[in-house]
Protein backbone atom coordinates (compact mmCIF):
# COMPACT_ATOMS: atom_id res chain seq x y z
CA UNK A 1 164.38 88.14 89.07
CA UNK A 2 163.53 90.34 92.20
CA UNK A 3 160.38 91.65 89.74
CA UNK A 4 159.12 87.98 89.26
CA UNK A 5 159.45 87.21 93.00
CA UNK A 6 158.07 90.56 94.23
CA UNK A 7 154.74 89.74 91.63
CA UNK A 8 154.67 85.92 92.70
CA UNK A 9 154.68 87.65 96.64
CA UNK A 10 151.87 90.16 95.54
CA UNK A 11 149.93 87.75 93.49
CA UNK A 12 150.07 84.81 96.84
CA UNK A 13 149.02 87.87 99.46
CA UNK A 14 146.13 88.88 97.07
CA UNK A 15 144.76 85.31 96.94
CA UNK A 16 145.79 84.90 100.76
CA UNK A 17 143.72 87.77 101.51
CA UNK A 18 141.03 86.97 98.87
CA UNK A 19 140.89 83.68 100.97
CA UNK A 20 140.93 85.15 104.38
CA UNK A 21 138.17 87.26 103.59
CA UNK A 22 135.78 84.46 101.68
CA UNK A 23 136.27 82.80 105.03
CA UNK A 24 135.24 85.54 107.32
CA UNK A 25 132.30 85.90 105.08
CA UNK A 26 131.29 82.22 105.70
CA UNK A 27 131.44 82.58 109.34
CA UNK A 28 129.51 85.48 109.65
CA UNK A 29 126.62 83.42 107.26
CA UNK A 30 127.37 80.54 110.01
CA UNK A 31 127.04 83.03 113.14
CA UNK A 32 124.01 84.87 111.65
CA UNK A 33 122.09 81.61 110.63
CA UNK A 34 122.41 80.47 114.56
CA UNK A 35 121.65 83.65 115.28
CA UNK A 36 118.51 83.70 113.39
CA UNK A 37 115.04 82.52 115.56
CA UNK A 38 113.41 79.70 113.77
CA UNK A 39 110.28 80.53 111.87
CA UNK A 40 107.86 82.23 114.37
CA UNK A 41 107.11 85.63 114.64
CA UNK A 42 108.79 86.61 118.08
CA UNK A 43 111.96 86.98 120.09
CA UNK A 44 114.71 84.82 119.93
CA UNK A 45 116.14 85.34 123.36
CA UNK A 46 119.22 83.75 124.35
CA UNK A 47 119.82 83.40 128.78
CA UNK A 48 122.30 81.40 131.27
CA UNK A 49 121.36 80.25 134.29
CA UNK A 50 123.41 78.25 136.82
CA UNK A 51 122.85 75.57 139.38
CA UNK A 52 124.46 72.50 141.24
CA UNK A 53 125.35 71.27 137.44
CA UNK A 54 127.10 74.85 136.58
CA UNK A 55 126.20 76.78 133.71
CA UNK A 56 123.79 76.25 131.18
CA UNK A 57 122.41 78.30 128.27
CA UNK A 58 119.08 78.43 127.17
CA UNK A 59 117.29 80.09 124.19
CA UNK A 60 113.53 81.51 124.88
CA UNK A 61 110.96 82.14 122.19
CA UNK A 62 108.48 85.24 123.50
CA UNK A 63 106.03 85.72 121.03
CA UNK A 64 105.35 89.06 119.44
CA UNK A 65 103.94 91.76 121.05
CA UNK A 66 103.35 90.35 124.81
CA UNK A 67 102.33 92.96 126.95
CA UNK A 68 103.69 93.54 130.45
CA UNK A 69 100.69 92.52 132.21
CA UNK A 70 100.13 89.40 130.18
CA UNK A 71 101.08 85.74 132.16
CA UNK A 72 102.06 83.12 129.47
CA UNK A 73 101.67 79.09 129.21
CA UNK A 74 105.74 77.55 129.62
CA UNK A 75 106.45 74.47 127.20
CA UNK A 76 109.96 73.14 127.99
CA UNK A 77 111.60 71.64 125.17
CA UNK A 78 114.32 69.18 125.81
CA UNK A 79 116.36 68.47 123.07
CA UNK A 80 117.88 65.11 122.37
CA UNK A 81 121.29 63.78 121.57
CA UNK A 82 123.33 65.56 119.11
CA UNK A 83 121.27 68.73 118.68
CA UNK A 84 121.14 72.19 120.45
CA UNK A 85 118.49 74.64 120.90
CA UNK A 86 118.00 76.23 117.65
CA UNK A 87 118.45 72.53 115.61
CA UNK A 88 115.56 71.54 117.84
CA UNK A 89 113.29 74.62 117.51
CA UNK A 90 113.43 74.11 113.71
CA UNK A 91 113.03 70.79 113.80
CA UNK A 92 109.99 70.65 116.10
CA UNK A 93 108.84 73.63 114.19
CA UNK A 94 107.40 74.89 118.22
CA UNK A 95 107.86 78.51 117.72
CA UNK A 96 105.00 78.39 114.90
CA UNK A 97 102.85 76.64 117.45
CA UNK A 98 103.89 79.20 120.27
CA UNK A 99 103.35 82.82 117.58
CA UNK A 100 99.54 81.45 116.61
CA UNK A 101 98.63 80.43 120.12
CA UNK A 102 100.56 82.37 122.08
CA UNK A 103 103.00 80.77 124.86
CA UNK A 104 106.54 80.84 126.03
CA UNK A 105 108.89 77.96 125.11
CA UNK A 106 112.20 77.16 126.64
CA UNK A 107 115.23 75.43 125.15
CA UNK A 108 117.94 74.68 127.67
CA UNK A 109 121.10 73.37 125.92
CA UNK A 110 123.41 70.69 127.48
CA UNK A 111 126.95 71.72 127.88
CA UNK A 112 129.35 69.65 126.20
CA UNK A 113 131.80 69.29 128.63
CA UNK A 114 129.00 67.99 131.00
CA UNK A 115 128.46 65.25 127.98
CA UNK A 116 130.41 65.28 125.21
CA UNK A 117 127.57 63.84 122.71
CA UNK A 118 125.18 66.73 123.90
CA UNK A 119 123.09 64.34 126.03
CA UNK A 120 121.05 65.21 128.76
CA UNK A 121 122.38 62.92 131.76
CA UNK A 122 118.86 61.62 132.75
CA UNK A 123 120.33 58.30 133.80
CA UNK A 124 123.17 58.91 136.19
CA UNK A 125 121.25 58.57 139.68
CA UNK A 126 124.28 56.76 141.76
CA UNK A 127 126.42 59.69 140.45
CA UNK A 128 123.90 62.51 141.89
CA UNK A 129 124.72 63.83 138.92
CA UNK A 130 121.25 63.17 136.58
CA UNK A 131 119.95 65.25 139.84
CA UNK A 132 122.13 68.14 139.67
CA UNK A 133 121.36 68.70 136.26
CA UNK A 134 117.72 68.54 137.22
CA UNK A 135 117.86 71.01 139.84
CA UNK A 136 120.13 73.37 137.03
CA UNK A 137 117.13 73.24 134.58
CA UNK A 138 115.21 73.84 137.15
CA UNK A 139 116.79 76.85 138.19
CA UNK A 140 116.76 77.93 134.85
CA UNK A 141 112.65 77.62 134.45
CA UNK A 142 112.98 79.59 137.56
CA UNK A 143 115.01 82.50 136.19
CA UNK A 144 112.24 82.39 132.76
CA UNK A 145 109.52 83.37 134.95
CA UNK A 146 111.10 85.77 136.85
CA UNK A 147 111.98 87.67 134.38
CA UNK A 148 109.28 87.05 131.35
CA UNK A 149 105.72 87.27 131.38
CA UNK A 150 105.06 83.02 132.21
CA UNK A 151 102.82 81.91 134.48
CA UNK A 152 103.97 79.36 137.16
CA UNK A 153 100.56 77.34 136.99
CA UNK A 154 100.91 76.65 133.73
CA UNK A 155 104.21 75.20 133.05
CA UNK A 156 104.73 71.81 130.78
CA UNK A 157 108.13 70.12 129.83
CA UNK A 158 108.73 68.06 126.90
CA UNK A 159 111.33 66.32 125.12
CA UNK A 160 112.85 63.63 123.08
CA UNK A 161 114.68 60.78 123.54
CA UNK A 162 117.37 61.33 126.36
CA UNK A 163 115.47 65.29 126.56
CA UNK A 164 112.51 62.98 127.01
CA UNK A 165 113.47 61.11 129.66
CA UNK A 166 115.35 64.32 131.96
CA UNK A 167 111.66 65.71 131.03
CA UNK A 168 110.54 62.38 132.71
CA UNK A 169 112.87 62.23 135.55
CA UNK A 170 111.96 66.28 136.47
CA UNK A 171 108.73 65.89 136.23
CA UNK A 172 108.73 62.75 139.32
CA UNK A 173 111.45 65.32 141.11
CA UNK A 174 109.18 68.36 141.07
CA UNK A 175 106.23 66.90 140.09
CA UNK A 176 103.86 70.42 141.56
CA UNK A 177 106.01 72.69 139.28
CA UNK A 178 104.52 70.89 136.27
CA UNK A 179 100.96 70.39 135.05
CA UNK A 180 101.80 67.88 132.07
CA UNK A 181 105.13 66.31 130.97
CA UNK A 182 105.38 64.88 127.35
CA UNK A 183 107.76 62.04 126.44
CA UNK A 184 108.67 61.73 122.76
CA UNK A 185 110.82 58.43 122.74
CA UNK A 186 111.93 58.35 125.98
CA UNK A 187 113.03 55.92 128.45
CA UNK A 188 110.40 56.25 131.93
CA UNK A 189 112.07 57.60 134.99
CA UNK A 190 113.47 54.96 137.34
CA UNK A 191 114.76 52.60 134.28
CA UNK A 192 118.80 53.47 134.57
CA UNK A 193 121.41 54.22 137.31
CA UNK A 194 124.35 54.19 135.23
CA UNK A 195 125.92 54.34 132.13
CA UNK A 196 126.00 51.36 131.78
CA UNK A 197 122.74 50.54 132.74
CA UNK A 198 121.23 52.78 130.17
CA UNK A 199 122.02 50.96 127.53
CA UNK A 200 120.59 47.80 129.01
CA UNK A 201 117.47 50.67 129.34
CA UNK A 202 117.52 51.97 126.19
CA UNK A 203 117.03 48.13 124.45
CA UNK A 204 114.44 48.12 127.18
CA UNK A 205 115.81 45.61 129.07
CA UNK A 206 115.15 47.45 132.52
CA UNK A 207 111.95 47.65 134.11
CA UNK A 208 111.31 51.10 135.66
CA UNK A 209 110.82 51.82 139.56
CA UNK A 210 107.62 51.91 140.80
CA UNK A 211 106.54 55.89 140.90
CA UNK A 212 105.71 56.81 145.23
CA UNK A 213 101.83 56.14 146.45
CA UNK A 214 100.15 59.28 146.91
CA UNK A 215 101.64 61.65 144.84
CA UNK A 216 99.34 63.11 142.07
CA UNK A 217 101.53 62.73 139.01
CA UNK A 218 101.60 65.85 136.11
CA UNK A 219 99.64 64.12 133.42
CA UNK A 220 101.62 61.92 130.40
CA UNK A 221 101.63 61.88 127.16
CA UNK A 222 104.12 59.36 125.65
CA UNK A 223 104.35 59.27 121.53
CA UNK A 224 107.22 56.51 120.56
CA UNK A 225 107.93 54.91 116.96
CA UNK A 226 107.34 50.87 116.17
CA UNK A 227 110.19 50.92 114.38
CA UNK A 228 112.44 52.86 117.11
CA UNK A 229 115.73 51.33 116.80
CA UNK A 230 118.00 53.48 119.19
CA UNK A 231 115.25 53.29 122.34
CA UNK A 232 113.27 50.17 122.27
CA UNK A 233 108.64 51.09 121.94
CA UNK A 234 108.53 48.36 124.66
CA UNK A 235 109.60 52.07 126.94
CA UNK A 236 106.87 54.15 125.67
CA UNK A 237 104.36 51.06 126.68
CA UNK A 238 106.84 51.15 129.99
CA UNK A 239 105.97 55.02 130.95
CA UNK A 240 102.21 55.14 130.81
CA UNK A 241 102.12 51.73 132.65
CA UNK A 242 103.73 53.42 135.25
CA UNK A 243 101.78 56.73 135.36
CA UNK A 244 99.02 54.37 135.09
CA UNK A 245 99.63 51.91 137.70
CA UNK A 246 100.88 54.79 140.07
CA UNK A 247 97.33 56.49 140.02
CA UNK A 248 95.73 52.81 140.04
CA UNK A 249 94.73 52.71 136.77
CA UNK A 250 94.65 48.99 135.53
CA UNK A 251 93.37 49.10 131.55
CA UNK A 252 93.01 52.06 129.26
CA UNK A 253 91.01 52.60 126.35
CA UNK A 254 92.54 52.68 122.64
CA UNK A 255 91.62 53.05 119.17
CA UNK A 256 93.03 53.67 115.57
CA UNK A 257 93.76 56.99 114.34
CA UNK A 258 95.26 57.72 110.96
CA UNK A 259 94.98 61.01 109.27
CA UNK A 260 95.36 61.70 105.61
CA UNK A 261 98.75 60.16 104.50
CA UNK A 262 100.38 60.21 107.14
CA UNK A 263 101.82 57.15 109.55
CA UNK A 264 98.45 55.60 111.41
CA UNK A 265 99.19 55.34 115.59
CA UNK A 266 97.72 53.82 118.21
CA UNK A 267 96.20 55.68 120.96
CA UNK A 268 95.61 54.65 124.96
CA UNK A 269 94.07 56.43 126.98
CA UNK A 270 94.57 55.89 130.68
CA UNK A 271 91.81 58.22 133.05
CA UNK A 272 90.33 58.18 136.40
CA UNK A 273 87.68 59.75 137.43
CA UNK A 274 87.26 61.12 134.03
CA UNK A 275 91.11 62.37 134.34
CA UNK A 276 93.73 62.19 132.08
CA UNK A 277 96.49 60.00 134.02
CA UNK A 278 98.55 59.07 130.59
CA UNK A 279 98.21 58.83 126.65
CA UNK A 280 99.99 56.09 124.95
CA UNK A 281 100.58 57.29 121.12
CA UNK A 282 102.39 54.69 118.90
CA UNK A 283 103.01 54.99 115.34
CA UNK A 284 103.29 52.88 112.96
CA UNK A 285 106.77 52.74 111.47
CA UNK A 286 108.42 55.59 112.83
CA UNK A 287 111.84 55.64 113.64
CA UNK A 288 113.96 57.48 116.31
CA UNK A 289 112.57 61.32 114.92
CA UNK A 290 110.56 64.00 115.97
CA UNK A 291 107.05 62.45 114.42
CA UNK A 292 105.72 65.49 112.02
CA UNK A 293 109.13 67.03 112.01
CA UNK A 294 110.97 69.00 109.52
CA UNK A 295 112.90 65.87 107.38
CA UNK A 296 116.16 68.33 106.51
CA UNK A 297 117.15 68.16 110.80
CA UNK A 298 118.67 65.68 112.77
CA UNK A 299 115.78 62.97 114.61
CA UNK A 300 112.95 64.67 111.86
CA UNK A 301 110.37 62.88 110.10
CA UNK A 302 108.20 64.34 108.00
CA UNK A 303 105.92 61.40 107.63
CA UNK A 304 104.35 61.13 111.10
CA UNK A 305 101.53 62.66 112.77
CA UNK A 306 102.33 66.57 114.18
CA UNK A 307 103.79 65.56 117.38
CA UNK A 308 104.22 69.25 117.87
CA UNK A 309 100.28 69.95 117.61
CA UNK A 310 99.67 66.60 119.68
CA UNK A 311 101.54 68.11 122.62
CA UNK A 312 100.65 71.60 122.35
CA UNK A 313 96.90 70.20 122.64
CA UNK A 314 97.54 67.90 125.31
CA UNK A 315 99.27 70.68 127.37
CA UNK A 316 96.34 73.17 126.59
CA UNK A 317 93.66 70.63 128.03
CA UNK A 318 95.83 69.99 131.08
CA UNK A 319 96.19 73.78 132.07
CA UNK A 320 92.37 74.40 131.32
CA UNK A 321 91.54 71.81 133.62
CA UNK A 322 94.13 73.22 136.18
CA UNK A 323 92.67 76.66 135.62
């Protein structure tokens, strides 16, 4: 009897351990996949930096081979709800973009406890605290080019949806630190207050605040989805009226662009004086994703036009023109 318990005790610690160990292994997969940078030959650098909102970590893609003396272009990427830095990098595919042309781009991650769906709080003006968190991301494009090669004059920030509108909202708080801001369904700066409020926003039931006179704006590009059921198009149309109207712009030009298979968009160009004040993209059918993205992440679409490509060339014409 004490035979057939000692085996059954052996036989349950060998498949304990056996279990134990088939576990470990999984985690490790787990911690090395995060681990891994996204496609892009380059350095996957992780950082913290801390400001009025606390902490906040940040991953930084450095391309390959960047020499000491070299001063890079900064993209910002803001990611939306419900993703973190490296979900984002893959799904924006970026860090391709940044290897082949060579630039910087930051991910700053929201903390959790600061929301607990992973949103940026671009909305929360009464609070002070949408402007905390500003001034934290902020401090952490600060600490970037302090200590990587990036060059201060050529800085953009980009995101989507609420990483689209704290893009939005930074760039009309520190609007000489940036020389183009990128909204990829968004809700324009000015719309929200409040939780509740936001929603109201995000059907785009809110009107934005007028942008100051006399401010020169960092040039817009807006790309939003007809068929954006989380934040209403009527806010894309919303955000380049208002970079528009701000630089007394009335009308802007637009045409039909559709290339190969993929969803046609309309495009608007605002300008004055032959300068780029805001571009309107809207495509046809897409939903609340990353246009061009990879379809296998969260807010991807495969279908759409690169959105990645669109920004990296509007940011690259803005920081020639600036040079």
């Amino acid at each position: 009897m004490q035979r057939t318990a000692l085996a059954i005790t052996r036989t349950n610690l060998r498949a304990g351990n056996k279990a134990i160990d088939q576990a470990v292994a999984r985690t490790v997969r787990s911690l090395r996949k995060h681990a891994e940078p996204p496609p892009g030959a380059g350095d996957w650098l992780s950082g913290f930096a801390v400001g009025p909102a606390g902490v906040r970590r940040y991953r930084l893609f450095r391309p390959a081979g960047v020499l000491r003396s070299e001063r890079l272009p900064l993209i910002v990427m803001l990611h939306g709800c419900a993703q973190d830095a490296g979900v984002f990098a893959r799904s924006t595919r970026m860090n391709r973009l940044a290897a082949r042309h060579r630039f910087l781009v930051l991910y700053p991650e929201q903390d959790r406890r600061a929301n607990v769906q992973g949103c940026w709080n671009w909305y929360d003006t009464d609070s002070r605290k949408a402007y905390r968190e500003a001034a934290t991301l902020k401090a952490a494009i600060d600490q970037v080019c302090l200590f990587h090669p990036a060059d201060r004059q050529r800085i953009a920030l980009a995101g989507l949806s609420a990483g689209a509108s704290m893009a939005a909202l930074m760039a009309t708080l520190y609007p000489q630190a940036f020389r183009a801001v990128v909204m990829h369904s968004g809700i324009p700066p000015g719309s929200a207050h409040s939780p509740i409020s936001a929603m109201r926003a995000m059907r785009g039931r809110r009107p934005p605040d007028m942008l100051p006179a006399g401010v020169v704006w960092p040039p817009l590009l807006v790309i939003h989805g007809t068929a954006d059921r989380v934040v209403a198009a009527s806010n894309g149309e919303a955000a380049a009226q208002l970079w528009a109207e701000a630089a007394g712009v009335r009308g802007g030009r637009c045409s039909l662009v559709r290339r190969g298979s993929r969803r046609p968009m309309r495009v608007t160009r605002f300008a004055r004086n032959r300068r780029t004040v805001a571009t309107l993209c809207e495509i046809e059918g897409l939903g609340h994703a990353w246009s061009g993205g990879d379809d296998a992440q969260h807010f991807g679409d495969g279908q759409g036009p690169d959105a990645s490509r669109m920004l990296w060339t509007f940011c690259e014409r803005q920081f020639r023109t600036a040079a």
